[in-house]
Structures are given as structure tokens and as C-alpha cells.
Protein backbone atom coordinates (compact mmCIF):
# COMPACT_ATOMS: atom_id res chain seq x y z
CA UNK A 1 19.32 15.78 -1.57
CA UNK A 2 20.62 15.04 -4.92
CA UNK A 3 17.93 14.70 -7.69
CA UNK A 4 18.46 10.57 -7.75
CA UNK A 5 18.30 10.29 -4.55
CA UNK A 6 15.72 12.47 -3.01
CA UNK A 7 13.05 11.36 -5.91
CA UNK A 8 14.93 8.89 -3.90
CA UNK A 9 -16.20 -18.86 3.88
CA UNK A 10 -16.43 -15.32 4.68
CA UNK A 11 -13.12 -14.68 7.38
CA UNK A 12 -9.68 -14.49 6.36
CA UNK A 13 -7.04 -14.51 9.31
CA UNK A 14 -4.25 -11.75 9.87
CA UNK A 15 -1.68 -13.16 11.63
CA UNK A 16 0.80 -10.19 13.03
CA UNK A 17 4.37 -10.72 14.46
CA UNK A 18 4.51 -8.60 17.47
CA UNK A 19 8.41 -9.76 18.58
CA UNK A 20 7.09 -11.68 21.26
CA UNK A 21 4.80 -14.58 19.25
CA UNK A 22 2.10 -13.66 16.57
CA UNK A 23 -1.08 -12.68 17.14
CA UNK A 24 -4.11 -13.62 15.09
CA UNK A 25 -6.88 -11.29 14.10
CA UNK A 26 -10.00 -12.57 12.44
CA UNK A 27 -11.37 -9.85 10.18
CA UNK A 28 -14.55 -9.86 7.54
CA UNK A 29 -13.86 -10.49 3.88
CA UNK A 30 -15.65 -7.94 1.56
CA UNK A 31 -18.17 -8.94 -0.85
CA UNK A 32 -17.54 -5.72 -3.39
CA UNK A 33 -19.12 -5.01 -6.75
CA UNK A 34 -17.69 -5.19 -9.74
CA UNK A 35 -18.81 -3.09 -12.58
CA UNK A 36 -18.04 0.38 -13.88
CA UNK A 37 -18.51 1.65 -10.31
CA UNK A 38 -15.70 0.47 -8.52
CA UNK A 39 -16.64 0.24 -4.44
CA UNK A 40 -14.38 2.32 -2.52
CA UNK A 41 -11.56 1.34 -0.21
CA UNK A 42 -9.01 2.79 1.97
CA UNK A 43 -6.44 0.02 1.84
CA UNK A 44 -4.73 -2.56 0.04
CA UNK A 45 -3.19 -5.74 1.48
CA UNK A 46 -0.07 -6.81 0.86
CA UNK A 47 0.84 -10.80 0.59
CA UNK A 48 4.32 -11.77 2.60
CA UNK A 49 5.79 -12.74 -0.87
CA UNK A 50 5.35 -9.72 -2.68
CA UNK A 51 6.70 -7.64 0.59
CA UNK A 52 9.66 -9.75 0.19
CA UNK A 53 10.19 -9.57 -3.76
CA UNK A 54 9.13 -5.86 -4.14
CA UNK A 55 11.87 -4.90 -1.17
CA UNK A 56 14.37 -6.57 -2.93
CA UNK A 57 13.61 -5.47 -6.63
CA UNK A 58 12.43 -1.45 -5.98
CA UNK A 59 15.63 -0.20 -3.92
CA UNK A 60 17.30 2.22 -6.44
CA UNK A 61 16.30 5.13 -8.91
CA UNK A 62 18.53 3.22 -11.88
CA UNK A 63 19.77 5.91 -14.90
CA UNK A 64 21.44 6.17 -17.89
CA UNK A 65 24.88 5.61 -15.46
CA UNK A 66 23.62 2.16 -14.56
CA UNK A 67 22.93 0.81 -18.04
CA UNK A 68 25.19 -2.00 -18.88
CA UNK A 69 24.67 -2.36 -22.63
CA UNK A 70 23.38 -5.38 -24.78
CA UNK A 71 23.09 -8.69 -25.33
CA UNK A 72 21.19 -11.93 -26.38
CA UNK A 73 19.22 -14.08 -24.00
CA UNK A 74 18.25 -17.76 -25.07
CA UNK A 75 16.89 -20.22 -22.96
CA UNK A 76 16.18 -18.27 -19.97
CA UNK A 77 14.16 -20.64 -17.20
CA UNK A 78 11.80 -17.79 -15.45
CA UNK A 79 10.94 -18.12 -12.00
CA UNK A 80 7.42 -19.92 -11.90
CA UNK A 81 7.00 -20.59 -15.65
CA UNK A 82 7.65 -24.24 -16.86
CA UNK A 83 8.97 -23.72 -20.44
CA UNK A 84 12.26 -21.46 -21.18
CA UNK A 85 11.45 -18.38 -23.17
CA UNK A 86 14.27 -16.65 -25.69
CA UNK A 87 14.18 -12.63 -24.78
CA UNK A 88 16.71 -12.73 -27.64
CA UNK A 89 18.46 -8.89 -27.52
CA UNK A 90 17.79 -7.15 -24.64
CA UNK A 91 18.96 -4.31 -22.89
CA UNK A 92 20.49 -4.12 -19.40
CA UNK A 93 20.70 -2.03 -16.35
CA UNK A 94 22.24 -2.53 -13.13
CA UNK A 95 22.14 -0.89 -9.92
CA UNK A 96 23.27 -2.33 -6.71
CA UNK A 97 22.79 -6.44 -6.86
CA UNK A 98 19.73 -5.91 -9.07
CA UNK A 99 20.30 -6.62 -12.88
CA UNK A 100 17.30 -5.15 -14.88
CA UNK A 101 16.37 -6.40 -18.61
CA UNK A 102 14.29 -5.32 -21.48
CA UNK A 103 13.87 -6.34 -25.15
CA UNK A 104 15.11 -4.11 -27.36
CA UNK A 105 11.74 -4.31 -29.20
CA UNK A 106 10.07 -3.12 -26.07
CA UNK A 107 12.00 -0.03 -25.34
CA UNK A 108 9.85 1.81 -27.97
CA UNK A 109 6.99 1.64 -25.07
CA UNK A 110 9.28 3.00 -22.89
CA UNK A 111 10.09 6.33 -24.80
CA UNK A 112 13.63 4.42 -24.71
CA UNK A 113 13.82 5.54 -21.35
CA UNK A 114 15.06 3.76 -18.46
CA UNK A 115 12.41 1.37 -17.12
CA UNK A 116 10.63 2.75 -13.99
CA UNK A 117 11.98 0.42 -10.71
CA UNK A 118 11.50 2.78 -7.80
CA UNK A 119 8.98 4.20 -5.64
CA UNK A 120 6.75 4.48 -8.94
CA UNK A 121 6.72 1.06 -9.52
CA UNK A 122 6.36 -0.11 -6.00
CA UNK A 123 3.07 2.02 -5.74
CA UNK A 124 1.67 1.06 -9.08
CA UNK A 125 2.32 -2.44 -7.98
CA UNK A 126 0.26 -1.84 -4.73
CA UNK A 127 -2.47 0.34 -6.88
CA UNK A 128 -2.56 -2.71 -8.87
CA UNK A 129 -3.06 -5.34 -5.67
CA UNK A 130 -5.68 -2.97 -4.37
CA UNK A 131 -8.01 -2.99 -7.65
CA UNK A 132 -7.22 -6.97 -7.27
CA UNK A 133 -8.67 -7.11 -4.38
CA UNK A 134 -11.57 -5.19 -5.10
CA UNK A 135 -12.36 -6.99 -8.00
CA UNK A 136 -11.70 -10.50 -6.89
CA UNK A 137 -12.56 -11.30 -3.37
CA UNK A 138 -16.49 -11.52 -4.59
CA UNK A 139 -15.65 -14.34 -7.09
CA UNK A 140 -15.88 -17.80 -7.04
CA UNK A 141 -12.97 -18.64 -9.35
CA UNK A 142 -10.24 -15.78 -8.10
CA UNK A 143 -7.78 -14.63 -10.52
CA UNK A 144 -5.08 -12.14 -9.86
CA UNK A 145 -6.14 -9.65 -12.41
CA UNK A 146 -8.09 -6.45 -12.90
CA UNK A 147 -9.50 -4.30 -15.71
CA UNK A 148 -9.26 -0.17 -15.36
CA UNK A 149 -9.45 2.92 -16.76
CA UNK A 150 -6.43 5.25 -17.06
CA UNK A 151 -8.63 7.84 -15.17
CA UNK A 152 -9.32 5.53 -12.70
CA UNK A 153 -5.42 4.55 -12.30
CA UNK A 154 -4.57 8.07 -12.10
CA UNK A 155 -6.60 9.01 -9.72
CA UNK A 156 -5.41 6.10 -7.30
CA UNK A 157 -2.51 7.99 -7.99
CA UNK A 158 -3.66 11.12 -6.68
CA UNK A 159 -4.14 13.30 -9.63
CA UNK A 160 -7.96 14.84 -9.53
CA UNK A 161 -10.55 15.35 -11.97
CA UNK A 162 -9.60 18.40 -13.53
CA UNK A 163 -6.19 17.24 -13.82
CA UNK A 164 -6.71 14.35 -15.98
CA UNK A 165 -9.21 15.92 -18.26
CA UNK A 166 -6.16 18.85 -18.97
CA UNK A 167 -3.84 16.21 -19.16
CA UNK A 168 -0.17 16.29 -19.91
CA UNK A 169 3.39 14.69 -19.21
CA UNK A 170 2.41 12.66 -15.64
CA UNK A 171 0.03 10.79 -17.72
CA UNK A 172 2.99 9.05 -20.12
CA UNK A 173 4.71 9.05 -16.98
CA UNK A 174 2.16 6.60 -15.29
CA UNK A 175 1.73 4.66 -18.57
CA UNK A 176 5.55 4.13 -18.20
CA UNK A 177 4.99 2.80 -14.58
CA UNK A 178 2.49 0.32 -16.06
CA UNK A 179 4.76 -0.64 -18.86
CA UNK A 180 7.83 -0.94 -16.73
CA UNK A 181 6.11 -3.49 -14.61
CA UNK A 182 4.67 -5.05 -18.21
CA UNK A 183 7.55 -5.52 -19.57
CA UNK A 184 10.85 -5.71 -17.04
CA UNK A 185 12.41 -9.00 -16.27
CA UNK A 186 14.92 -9.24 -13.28
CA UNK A 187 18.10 -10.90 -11.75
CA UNK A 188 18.89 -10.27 -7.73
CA UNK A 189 21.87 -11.33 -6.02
CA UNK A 190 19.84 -11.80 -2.94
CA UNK A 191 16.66 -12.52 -1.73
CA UNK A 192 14.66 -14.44 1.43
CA UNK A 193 11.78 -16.47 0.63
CA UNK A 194 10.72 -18.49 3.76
CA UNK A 195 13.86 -17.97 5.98
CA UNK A 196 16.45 -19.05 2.86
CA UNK A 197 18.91 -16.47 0.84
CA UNK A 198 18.61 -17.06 -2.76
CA UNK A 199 20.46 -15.88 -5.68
CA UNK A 200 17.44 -14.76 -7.54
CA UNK A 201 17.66 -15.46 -11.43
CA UNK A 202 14.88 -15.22 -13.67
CA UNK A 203 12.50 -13.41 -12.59
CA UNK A 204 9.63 -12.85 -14.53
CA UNK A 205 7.61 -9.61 -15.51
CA UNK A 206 5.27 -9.11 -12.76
CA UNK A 207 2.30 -8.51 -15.11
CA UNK A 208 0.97 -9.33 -18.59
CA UNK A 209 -0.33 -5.81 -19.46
CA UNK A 210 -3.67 -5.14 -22.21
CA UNK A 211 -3.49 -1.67 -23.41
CA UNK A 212 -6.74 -0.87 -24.79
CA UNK A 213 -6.91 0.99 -28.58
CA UNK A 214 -9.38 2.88 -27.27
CA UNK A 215 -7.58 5.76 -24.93
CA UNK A 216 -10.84 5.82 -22.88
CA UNK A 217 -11.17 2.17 -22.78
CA UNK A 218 -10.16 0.06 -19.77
CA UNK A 219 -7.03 -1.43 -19.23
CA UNK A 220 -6.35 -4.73 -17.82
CA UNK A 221 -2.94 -6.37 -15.90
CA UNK A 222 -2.92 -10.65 -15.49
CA UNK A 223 -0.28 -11.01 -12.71
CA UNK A 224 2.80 -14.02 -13.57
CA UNK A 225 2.45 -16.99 -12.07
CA UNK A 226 5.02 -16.22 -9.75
CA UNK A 227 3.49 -13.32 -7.97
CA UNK A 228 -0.36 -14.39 -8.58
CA UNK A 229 1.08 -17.27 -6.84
CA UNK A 230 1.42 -15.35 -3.57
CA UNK A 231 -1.57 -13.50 -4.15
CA UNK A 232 -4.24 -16.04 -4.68
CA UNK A 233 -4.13 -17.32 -1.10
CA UNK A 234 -5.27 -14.02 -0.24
CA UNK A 235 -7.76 -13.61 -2.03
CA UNK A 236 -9.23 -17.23 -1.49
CA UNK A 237 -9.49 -16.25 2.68
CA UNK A 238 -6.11 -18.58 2.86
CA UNK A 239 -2.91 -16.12 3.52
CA UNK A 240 -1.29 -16.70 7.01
CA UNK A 241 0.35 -13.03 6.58
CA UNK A 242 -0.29 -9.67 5.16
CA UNK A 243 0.55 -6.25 5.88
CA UNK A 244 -1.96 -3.18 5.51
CA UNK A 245 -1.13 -0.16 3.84
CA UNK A 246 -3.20 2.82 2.99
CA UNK A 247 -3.95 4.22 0.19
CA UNK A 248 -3.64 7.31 0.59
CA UNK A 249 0.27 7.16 1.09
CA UNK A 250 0.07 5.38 -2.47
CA UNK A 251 -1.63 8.34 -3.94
CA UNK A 252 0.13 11.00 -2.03
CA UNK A 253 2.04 12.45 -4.44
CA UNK A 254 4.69 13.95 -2.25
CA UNK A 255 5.44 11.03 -0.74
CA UNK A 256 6.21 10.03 -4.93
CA UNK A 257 8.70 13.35 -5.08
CA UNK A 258 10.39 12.23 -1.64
CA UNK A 259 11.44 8.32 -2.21
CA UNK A 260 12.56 8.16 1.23
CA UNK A 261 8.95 9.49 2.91
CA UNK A 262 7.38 6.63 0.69
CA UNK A 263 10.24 3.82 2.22
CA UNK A 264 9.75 5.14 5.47
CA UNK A 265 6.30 4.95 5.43
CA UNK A 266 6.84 1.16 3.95
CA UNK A 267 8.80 0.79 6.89
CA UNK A 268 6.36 1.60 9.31
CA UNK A 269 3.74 -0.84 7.44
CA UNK A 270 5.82 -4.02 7.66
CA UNK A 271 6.90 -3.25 11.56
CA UNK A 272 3.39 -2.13 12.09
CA UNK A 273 1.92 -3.54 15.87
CA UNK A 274 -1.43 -1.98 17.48
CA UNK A 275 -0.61 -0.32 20.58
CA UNK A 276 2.47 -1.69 20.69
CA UNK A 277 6.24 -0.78 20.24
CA UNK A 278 8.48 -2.68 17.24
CA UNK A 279 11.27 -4.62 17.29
CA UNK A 280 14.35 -2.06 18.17
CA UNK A 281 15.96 -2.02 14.80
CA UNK A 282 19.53 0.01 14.72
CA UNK A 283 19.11 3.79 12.83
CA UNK A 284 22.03 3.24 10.50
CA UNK A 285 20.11 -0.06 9.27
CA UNK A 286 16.88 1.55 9.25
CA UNK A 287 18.28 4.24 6.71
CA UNK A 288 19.79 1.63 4.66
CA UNK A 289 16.24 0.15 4.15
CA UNK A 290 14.64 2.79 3.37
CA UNK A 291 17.49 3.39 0.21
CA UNK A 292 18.83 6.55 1.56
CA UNK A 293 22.06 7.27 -0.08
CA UNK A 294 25.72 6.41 1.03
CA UNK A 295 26.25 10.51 1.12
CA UNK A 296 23.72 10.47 3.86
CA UNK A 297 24.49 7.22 5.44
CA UNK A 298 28.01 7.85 5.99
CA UNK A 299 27.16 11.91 7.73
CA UNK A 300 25.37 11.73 11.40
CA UNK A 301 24.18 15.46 10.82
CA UNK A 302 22.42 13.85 7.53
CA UNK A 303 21.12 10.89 8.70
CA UNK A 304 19.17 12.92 11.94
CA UNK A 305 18.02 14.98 9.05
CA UNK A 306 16.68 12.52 6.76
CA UNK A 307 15.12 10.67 9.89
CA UNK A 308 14.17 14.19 10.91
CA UNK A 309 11.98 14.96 8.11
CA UNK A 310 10.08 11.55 7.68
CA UNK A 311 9.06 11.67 11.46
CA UNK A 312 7.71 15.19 11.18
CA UNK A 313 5.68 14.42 7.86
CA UNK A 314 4.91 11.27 8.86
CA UNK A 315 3.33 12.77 12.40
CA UNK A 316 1.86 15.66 11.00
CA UNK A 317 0.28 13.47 7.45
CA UNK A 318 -0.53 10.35 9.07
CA UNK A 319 -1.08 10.85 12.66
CA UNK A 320 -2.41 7.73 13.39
CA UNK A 321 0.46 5.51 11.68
CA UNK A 322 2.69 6.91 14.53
CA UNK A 323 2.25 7.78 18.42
CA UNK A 324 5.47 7.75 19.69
CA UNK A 325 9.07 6.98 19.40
CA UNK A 326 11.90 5.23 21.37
CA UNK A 327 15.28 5.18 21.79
CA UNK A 328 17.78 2.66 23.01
CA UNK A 329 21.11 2.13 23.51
CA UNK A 330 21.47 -1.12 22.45
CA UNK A 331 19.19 -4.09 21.14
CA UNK A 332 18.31 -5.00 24.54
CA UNK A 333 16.68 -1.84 26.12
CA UNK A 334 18.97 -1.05 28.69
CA UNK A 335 18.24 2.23 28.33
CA UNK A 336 15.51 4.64 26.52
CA UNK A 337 14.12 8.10 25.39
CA UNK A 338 10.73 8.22 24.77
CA UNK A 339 9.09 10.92 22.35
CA UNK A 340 5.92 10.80 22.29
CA UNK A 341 3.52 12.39 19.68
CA UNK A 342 4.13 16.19 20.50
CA UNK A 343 7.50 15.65 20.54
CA UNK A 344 7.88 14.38 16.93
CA UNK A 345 5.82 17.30 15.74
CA UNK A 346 8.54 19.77 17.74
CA UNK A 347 11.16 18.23 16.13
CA UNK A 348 11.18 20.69 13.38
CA UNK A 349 13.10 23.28 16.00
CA UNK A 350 15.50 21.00 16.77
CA UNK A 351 19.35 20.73 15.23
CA UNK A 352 21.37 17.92 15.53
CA UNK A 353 23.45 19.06 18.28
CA UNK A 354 20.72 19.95 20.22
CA UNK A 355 18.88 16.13 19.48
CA UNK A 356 22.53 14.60 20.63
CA UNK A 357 21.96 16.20 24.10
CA UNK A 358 19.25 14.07 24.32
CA UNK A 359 20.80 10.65 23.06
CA UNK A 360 24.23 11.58 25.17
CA UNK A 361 21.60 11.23 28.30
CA UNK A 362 21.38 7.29 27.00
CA UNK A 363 24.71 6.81 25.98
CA UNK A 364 24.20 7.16 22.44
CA UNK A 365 26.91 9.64 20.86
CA UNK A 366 25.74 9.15 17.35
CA UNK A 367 22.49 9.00 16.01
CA UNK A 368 23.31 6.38 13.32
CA UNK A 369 24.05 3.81 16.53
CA UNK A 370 21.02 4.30 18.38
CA UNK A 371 17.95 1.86 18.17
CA UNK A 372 14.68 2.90 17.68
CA UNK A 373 11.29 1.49 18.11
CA UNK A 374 8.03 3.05 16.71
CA UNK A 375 4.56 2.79 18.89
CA UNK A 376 1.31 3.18 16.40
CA UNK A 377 -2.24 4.07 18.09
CA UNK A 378 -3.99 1.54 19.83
CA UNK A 379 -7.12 2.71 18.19
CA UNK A 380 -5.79 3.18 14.45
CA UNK A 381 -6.01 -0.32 13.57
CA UNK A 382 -10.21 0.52 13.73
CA UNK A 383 -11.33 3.50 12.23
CA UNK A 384 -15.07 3.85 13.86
CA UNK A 385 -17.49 6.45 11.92
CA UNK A 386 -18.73 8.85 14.06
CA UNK A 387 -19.42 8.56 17.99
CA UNK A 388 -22.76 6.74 18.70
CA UNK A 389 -25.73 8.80 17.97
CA UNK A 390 -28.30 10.46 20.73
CA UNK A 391 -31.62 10.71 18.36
CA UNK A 392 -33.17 8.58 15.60
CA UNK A 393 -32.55 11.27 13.17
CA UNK A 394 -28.71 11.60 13.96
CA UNK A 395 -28.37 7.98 13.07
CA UNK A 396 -30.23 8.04 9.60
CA UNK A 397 -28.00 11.18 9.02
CA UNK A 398 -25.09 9.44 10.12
CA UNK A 399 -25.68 6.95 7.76
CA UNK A 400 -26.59 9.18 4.75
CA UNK A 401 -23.51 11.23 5.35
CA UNK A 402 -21.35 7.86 5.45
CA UNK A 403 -22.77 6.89 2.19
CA UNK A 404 -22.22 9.80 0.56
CA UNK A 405 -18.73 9.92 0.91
CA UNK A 406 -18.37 6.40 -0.36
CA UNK A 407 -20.92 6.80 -3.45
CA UNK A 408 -20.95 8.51 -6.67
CA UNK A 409 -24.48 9.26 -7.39
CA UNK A 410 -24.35 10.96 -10.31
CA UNK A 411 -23.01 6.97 -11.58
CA UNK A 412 -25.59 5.24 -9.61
CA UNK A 413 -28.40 3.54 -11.82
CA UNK A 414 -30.20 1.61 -9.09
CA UNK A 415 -29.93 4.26 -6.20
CA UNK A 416 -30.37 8.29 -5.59
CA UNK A 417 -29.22 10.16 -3.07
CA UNK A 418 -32.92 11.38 -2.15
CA UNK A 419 -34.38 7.61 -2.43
CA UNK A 420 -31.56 6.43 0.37
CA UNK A 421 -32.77 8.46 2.75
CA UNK A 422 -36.15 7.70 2.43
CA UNK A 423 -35.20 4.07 2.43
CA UNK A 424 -33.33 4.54 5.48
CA UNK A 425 -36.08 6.25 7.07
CA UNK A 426 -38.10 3.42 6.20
CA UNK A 427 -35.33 0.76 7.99
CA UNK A 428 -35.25 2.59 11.19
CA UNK A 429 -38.90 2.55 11.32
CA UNK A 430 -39.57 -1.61 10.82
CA UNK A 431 -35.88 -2.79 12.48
CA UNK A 432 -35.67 0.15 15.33
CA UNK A 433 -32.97 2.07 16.45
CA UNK A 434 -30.55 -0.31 18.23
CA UNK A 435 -30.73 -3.30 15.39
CA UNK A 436 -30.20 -0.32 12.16
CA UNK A 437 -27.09 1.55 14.21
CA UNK A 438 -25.54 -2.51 14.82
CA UNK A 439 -25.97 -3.48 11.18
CA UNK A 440 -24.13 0.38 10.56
CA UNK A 441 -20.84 -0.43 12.84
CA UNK A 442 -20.61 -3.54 11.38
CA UNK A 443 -20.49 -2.11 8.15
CA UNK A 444 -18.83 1.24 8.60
CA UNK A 445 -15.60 -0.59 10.81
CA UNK A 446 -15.54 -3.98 8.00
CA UNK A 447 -12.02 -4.55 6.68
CA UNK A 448 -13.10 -3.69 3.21
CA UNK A 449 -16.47 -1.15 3.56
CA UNK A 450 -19.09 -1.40 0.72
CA UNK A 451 -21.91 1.52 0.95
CA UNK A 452 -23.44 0.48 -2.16
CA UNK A 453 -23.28 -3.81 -0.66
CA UNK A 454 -24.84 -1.81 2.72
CA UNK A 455 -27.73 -0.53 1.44
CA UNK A 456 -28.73 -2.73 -1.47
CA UNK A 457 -27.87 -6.36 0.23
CA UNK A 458 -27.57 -5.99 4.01
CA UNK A 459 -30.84 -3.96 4.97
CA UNK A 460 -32.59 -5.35 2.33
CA UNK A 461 -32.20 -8.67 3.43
CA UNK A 462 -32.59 -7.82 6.84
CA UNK A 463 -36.07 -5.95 6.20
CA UNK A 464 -37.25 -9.42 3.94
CA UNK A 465 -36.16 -11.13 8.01
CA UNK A 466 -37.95 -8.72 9.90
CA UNK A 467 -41.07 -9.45 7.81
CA UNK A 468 -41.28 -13.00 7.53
CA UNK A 469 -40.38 -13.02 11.92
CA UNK A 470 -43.53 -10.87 12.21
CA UNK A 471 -46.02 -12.98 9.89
């Protein structure tokens, strides 16, 4: 692919449209820390109205072709803010019905580079939502904001230790993520908020950004009005609709290299139903939004190719996003070819003319017509620890193991590695085998799972019960 295109109370309710009516899922709201030891997570949650804003702004790779040259901006009404602001000069870019704009005065933090609007900035934005949420959801008064350090950032990014300390260009490269969001204001030609097209104008920065003098200091991002707007629902238990996605797709980094794994993968998140096959959505339209490029769109033999690819990293990456695939011939179903897991994985032997033997047997002669439907585990929307122990001392190790992949002792103040499992001794000894291992699923299969909330909160407070019942 070419090189612009290839780096082409305590319950809230998730309510899931499964084609057929919407089904509601209570889950367990996280009560997580907040201090220099951030509590671990696996996901972020993403409100309806930033699915819908981010799809719409973060469809293009925009370069030096795309920029439209300058000019002065008074009086412009942003999207969610009550008084007009002056941007005064600012430079433009412009790629598909998306008009970008910077002040001229902020280029400089830009490297006077094009501002970064692609699958960058969508997973800085969802980096961003996920420290959010780990932040907020413990505080009265929420806020959509978070504090970080650049380590910290990069390494939701998934660059490791040793990395970082060497340093080098991916670090300015992830600064100009953050300032691109900081610092970009927007115009679309189109977008859906609740049902309605809009013609888009105005829209603000997503994020006030504080860059700290300091290089080892934290940084901290205060979301607009307009998007904290959709976000604070969430965080107050209050959102009728999310989506899930993991973060490990945001810090994979080839997903990053390969835009159209990421949009796939994005794809897969927003159609997402347990168990359950999606809507049938046509190939050709599928492609188109996931931002593959017109080259591609317009060549069957490309388009199985590009499709090709995602399935088999997807299946072989993230297992448990996928299970199976169908094929229709139309909207309606009248006819299908199932692949199921095994299949996918195979697919990597398999040319285009060969796959079209397969389609032909439906009545599909081009793969861009066909419509497909993706089927995600049953069991991948829980992710149990470890099957249910036989002996005491499997579940205290059990438990020690899970906590040790979710805490950094070497950090820890109040806790040691050696102290938790004599504590844990101690709680299977006064609240017995059957009450410490219920208390551990509950924990261990929570929406948001807190080791460090686990052991200093929950068992503590259930040992303080279990004495008081005895007295």
C-alpha cells in the first residue's frame, strides 16, 4: 500500500444494539486509586458521542497536498462554548469533507508539521478517555480530565521501559499527537448526532492541554465542553451507550503502522455482540469505513486482500474479538458461507480466485458485493482468572499470582509482595475457602479490576465483618 495510505450508586448500565432490540447489561463501576500509582486496566469505554465525532473527524492521513493555505478567523461560534473566540490567522488543511485549522502561532508546537488527525489521534484520544476513567469514576465531583506522565502516556502507547529511558524521535512524535488534539479546531460537512445529519462547523479543540516545564513532570488534558459533555454521563453511572475497546489494540503499535488493522479493529468494537452475529453490512461499505483507499476500493483482487490481512491478524492477535465469519448474498440472508475460526487463520493460503470459488457457491461474483457478518466469543465479553481451584493453597496462589500482575511493588508504600501473602493466608484462615475464592471472582471478572482496592478495602472490610459476626 502506498505510504499515506497503509500508515493508512455503584452500577452503570450498558445498553448493546444487537439488530434485533438492545440488550441491557448491568456491570460494577470501579472505585480506582488515584495517586502516582495508577490501578491497572484492560479497557477503555467509549461514550456514543465521541464514537460518532471521532469517526467523522479521524478518516484521512492529511499532508502537505491537502493544505489549503491561510486566512483570518473572527467571530467563530464553537460548538458547545457560549462566547465567539477570534483564531485570527490560521492555517488550513483539507482532506475529504473535513476542513482542519490551526493558528499560525501554534504551528511552532507542531514542528510546523501537519497536525496529527489519523489513527494517532484517534488512539491518543482513547488513551486519554481511559486515564479519565481511571481517574474519575472514584470522585464525587467528576471532571473529564486527567494528569500523566509522558512515560506513563508512552507506555499506553506501547513503547517499554527501556525504550523511553533511550528515547528518541517517537517521543516528539507522541507529543505531536497530544498537541494536535490541543490545539486543532475542525469543520465537517457531515455528521449524525442522535439520528440527524449536520453540517458540522465549529468544532472545538477536543482538549485544553498543560505541558509541564518539568520534562519528568506530569501532564494534564481538560476535555471542551463539547466532548466532556458526552463523557460526564459516563462517568457519573448515567450513559445509556458505550462501546468497549481494549487497550491493547491502542498500544499495539502495528496496528499504529497499519491504519486499516486499527479501523478494522474499530469496526469490530462498534458492531461488537456476545455470541452473536452483526448486522450484515455490504464489503465495499465496510472498506470505505475503515478509510481504505479509492486504489483499493475500486480493485476486487485488493479489496479481498486488504480484508484478507485484517481477518488473519485480527484472528491470530485478538482471538477472542473474532470467532467466525459470514457471508451473504444480500442484506437479507438468503444465502451464506460460514468461516469459522480455523478458517480465518487458513486464509493466508488462499488467493483471490481461489476465495471467489467459494462466494460463486452463494452467488456472490465479487467480493466487494458480498455482505458479511462477524460472530465474537460468547465467553470474551468475561475474562475469568484461572479455573476454580482444588486446594486452599492453589487459591491463595491464585490470588498472589493475580495481584502480581496487576501491582508494581517496587512503587507500593503500604503493601509488599511477601506481606500479601501472609495477609492472604491470614483471610483464608478467618473467612474460609468458599467466602475468600467469591470475594476473588467478583473482583478478578469486575468491569474495571483494582488489585491494590482488593486487598486493601474489600478483605479488609470483610475481615472487620467476620469479627464483629463472631463477638
Amino acid at each position: 500500500m502506498s505510504e499515506e495510505n497503509k500508515n493508512q450508586p455503584n452500577k452503570i448500565t450498558e445498553i448493546k444494539d444487537n439488530g434485533e432490540g438492545n440488550e441491557k447489561i448491568e456491570v460494577e463501576k470501579a472505585e480506582l486509586r488515584i495517586d502516582k500509582i495508577k490501578a491497572k486496566t484492560s479497557k477503555v469505554l467509549i461514550p456514543i458521542g465521541f464514537k460518532m465525532i471521532t469517526e467523522g473527524l479521524f478518516k484521512k492521513q492529511i499532508t502537505k497536498k491537502d493544505y489549503k493555505g491561510e486566512k483570518e478567523i473572527r467571530d467563530l461560534k464553537l460548538i458547545g462554548q457560549e462566547k465567539s473566540i477570534d483564531l485570527g490567522l490560521v492555517a488550513i488543511w483539507k482532506s475529504e469533507d473535513v476542513e482542519h485549522f490551526i493558528k499560525l502561532t501554534d504551528l511552532a508546537k507542531l514542528k510546523d508539521q501537519t497536525p496529527k488527525v489519523y489513527v494517532s489521534q484517534d488512539k491518543n484520544i482513547k488513551l486519554l478517555l481511559a486515564l479519565i476513567e481511571q481517574q474519575q469514576f472514584k470522585n464525587v465531583e467528576k471532571r473529564a480530565e486527567a494528569s500523566f506522565t509522558l512515560k506513563e502516556y508512552a507506555k499506553g502507547r506501547g513503547y517499554t521501559e527501556k525504550e523511553i529511558k533511550t528515547g528518541g524521535k517517537f517521543l516528539a512524535e507522541l507529543k505531536r499527537d497530544l498537541f494536535s488534539g490541543a490545539y486543532t479546531t475542525y469543520r465537517i460537512n457531515e455528521i449524525i448526532l442522535d439520528g440527524k445529519k449536520y453540517i458540522a462547523h465549529g468544532l472545538p479543540n477536543l482538549y485544553t492541554l498543560l505541558e509541564p516545564k518539568n520534562s519528568k513532570g506530569e501532564w494534564k488534558v481538560m476535555f471542551s465542553p463539547l466532548y466532556a459533555n458526552s463523557l460526564l454521563p459516563l462517568l457519573k453511572g448515567e450513559a445509556k451507550q458505550y462501546y468497549t475497546h481494549y487497550l491493547k489494540e491502542v498500544a499495539d503499535r502495528k496496528t499504529t503502522e497499519k491504519p486499516y488493522l486499527h479501523f478494522f479493529y474499530n469496526q469490530l468494537v462498534y458492531r461488537r455482540q456476545a455470541g452473536k452475529t452483526t448486522v450484515p453490512k455490504k464489503v465495499i461499505n465496510l472498506l470505505k469505513d475503515m478509510g481504505v483507499a479509492k486504489f483499493y476500493l475500486d480493485r476486487p483482487q485488493e479489496s479481498f486482500n486488504v480484508l484478507k490481512e485484517c481477518l488473519i491478524y485480527i484472528t491470530t492477535n485478538y482471538p477472542e474479538e473474532l470467532e467466525s465469519i459470514y457471508f451473504f448474498n444480500d442484506f437479507n440472508k438468503e444465502k451464506e458461507k460460514h468461516l469459522p475460526l480455523s478458517s480465518l487463520k487458513a486464509l493466508s493460503n488462499f488467493e483471490y480466485k481461489d476465495f471467489k470459488e467459494l462466494l460463486e457457491a452463494i452467488g456472490v461474483k465479487d467480493i466487494r458485493e458480498a455482505f458479511i457478518s462477524f460472530c465474537r466469543r460468547k465467553e470474551a465479553e468475561k475474562e475469568p482468572p484461572a479455573p476454580k481451584p482444588q486446594e486452599h493453597s492453589e487459591l491463595t496462589d491464585q490470588i498472589l499470582d493475580w495481584a502480581d500482575r496487576n501491582i508494581s511493588w517496587d512503587k507500593m508504600t503500604m503493601l509488599t509482595k511477601e506481606g500479601t501473602e501472609k495477609f492472604l493466608k491470614d483471610c483464608l484462615r478467618y473467612l474460609g475457602f468458599d467466602r475468600l475464592n467469591e470475594l476473588f471472582r467478583q473482583e478478578a471478572q469486575a468491569t474495571y479490576p483494582n488489585a491494590i482496592r482488593f486487598l486493601t478495602k474489600t478483605l479488609k472490610n470483610e475481615l472487620r465483618q467476620n469479627k464483629r459476626t463472631k463477638r
